[in-house]
Each structure stands twice: as structure tokens, then as C-alpha cells.
Protein backbone atom coordinates (compact mmCIF):
# COMPACT_ATOMS: atom_id res chain seq x y z
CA UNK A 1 96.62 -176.18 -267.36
CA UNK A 2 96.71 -172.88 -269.06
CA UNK A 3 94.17 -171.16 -266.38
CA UNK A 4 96.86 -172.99 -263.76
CA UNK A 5 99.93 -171.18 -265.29
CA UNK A 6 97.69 -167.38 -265.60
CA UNK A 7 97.20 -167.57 -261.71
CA UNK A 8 100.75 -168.66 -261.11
CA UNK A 9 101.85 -165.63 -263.17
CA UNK A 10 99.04 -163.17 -261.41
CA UNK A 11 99.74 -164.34 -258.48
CA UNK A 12 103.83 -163.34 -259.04
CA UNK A 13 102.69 -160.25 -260.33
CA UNK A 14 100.84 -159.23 -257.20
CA UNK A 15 103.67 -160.23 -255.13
CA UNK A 16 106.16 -158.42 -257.22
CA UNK A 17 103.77 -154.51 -256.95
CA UNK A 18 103.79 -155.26 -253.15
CA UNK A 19 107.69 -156.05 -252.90
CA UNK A 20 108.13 -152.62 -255.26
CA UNK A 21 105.68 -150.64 -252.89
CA UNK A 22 107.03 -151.64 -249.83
CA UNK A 23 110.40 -150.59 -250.98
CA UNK A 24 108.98 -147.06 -252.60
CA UNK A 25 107.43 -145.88 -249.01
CA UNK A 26 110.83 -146.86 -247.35
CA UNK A 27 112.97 -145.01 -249.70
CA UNK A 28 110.42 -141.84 -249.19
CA UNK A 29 110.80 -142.15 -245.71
CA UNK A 30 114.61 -142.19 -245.80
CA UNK A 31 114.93 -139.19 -247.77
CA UNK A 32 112.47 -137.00 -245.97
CA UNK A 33 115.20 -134.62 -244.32
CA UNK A 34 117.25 -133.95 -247.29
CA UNK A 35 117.53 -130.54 -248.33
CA UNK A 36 118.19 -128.81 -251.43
CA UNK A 37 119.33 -124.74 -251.78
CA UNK A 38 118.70 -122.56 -254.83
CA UNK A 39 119.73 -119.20 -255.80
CA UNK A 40 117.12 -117.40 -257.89
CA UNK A 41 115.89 -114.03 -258.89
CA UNK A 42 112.84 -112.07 -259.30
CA UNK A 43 110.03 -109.66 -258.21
CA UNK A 44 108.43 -108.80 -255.44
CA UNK A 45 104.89 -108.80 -255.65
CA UNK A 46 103.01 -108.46 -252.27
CA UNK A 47 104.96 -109.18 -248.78
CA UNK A 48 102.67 -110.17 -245.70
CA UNK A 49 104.94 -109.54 -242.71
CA UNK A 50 102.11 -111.11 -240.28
CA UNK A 51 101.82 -114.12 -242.56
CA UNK A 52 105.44 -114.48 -242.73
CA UNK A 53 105.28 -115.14 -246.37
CA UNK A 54 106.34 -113.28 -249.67
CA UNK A 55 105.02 -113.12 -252.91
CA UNK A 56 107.50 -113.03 -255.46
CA UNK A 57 107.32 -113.20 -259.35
CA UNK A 58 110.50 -115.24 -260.04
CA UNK A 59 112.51 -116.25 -263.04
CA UNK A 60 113.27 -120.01 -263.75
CA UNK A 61 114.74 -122.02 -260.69
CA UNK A 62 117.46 -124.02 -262.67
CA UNK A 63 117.09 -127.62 -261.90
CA UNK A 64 113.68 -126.68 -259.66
CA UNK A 65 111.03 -125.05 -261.83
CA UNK A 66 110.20 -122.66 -264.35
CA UNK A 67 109.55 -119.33 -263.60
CA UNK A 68 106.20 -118.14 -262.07
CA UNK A 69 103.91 -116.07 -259.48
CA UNK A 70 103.94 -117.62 -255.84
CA UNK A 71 104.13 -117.13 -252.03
CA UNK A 72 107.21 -118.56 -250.74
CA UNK A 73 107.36 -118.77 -246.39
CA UNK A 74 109.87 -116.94 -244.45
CA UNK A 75 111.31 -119.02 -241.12
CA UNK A 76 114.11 -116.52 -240.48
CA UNK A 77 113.01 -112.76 -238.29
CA UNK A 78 115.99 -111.44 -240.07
CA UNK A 79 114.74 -112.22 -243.39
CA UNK A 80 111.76 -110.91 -242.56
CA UNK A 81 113.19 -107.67 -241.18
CA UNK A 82 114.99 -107.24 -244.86
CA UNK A 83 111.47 -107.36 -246.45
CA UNK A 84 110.56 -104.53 -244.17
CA UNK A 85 111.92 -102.75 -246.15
CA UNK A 86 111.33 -104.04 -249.77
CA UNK A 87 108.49 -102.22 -251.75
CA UNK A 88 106.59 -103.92 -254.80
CA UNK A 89 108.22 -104.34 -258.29
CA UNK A 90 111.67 -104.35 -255.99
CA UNK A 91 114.06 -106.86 -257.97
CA UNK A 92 115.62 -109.46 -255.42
CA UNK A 93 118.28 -112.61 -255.12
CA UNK A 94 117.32 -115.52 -252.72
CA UNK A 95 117.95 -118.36 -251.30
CA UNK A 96 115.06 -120.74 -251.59
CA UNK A 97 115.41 -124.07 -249.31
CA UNK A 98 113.34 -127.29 -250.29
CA UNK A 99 113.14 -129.84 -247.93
CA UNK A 100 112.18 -133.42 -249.12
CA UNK A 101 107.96 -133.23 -249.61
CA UNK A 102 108.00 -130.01 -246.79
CA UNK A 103 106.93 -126.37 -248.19
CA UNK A 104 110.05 -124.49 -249.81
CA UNK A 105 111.34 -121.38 -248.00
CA UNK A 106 113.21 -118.50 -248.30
CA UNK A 107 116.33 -118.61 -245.84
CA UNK A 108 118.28 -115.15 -247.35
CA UNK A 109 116.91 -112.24 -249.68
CA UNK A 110 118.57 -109.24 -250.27
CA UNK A 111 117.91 -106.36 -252.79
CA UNK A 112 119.37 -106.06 -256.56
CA UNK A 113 120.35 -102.92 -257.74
CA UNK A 114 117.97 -101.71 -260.33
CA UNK A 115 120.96 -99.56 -262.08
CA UNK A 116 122.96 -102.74 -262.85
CA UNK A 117 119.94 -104.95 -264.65
């Protein structure tokens, strides 16, 4: 009887993880095109105009991340035009898109005046 009643309640428990799966990877799929903008700040540290990437040393993303080193993608030729001319060290604002589970990008960057930090 008791074995009878520890399959019953397996057997619901099985059931039950594959319901809440199911319902996890729909969810994911539903929200794959929303998109999220941040403003930050920080550094730039090596720009690869080939690559069409940026390396920038930011400060903490509020509600995103915590500051750190990393190479951030550029879709935009007039972005990448502004990094033209942007030399290392250079303090900049962005505008860092995140799409869903896609790579982050920078959609706007423009230079902060070093006399006003």
C-alpha cells in the first residue's frame, strides 16, 4: 500500500516538472524580441573598426550589471564613424541595447567632456 501511494506521488511529480518545463520554454520563446535600453558611462579601451566592436571599461549598468572590462558590438556605420574618432582612455555616454538572450549592443556613443568630470 505504502510503495502504491510513493509511485502515485512520483508519478505526479514527474508530471508536474514536465507541465512546468513545457511552460518555461514557451514563455522564453515569447519574450525573445523584447528589448531593453541603458544609458551608461565609461572608458574606452581598444576600438576595432573592422570588427565592429568596442572595448569599453564601463561603470555599473543600473538594473543590468556591475561595472567591468568588455567588448560591446556596434550595428550602426554612424556609430562606428563616431569611434573614428575616439582615442583610448576617451570618457564616453552610450546607449547599450539588450535584446532578450541576443548579444548587447551599442546603438549611440558620443564623447564626455573631460573638463566637466
Amino acid at each position: 500500500m505504502i510503495k502504491k501511494k510513493m509511485r502515485i506521488i512520483f508519478s505526479f511529480c514527474i508530471v508536474s516538472l514536465l507541465f512546468i518545463s513545457c511552460g518555461n520554454n514557451e514563455q522564453e520563446t515569447e519574450v525573445t524580441g523584447i528589448e531593453k535600453r541603458y544609458t551608461a558611462t565609461g572608458n574606452i579601451v581598444l576600438i576595432e573598426i573592422d570588427k565592429k566592436r568596442v572595448q569599453i571599461r564601463h561603470d555599473d549598468i543600473e538594473g543590468f550589471m556591475l561595472g567591468m572590462t568588455m567588448w560591446f558590438a556596434v550595428k550602426d556605420d554612424e556609430v562606428l564613424k563616431q569611434l573614428q574618432g575616439m582615442l583610448r582612455g576617451q570618457r564616453v555616454k552610450f546607449e547599450l541595447v539588450k535584446v532578450s538572450i541576443y548579444p548587447s549592443y551599442i546603438s549611440a556613443i558620443s564623447k564626455i567632456d573631460s573638463s566637466l568630470r
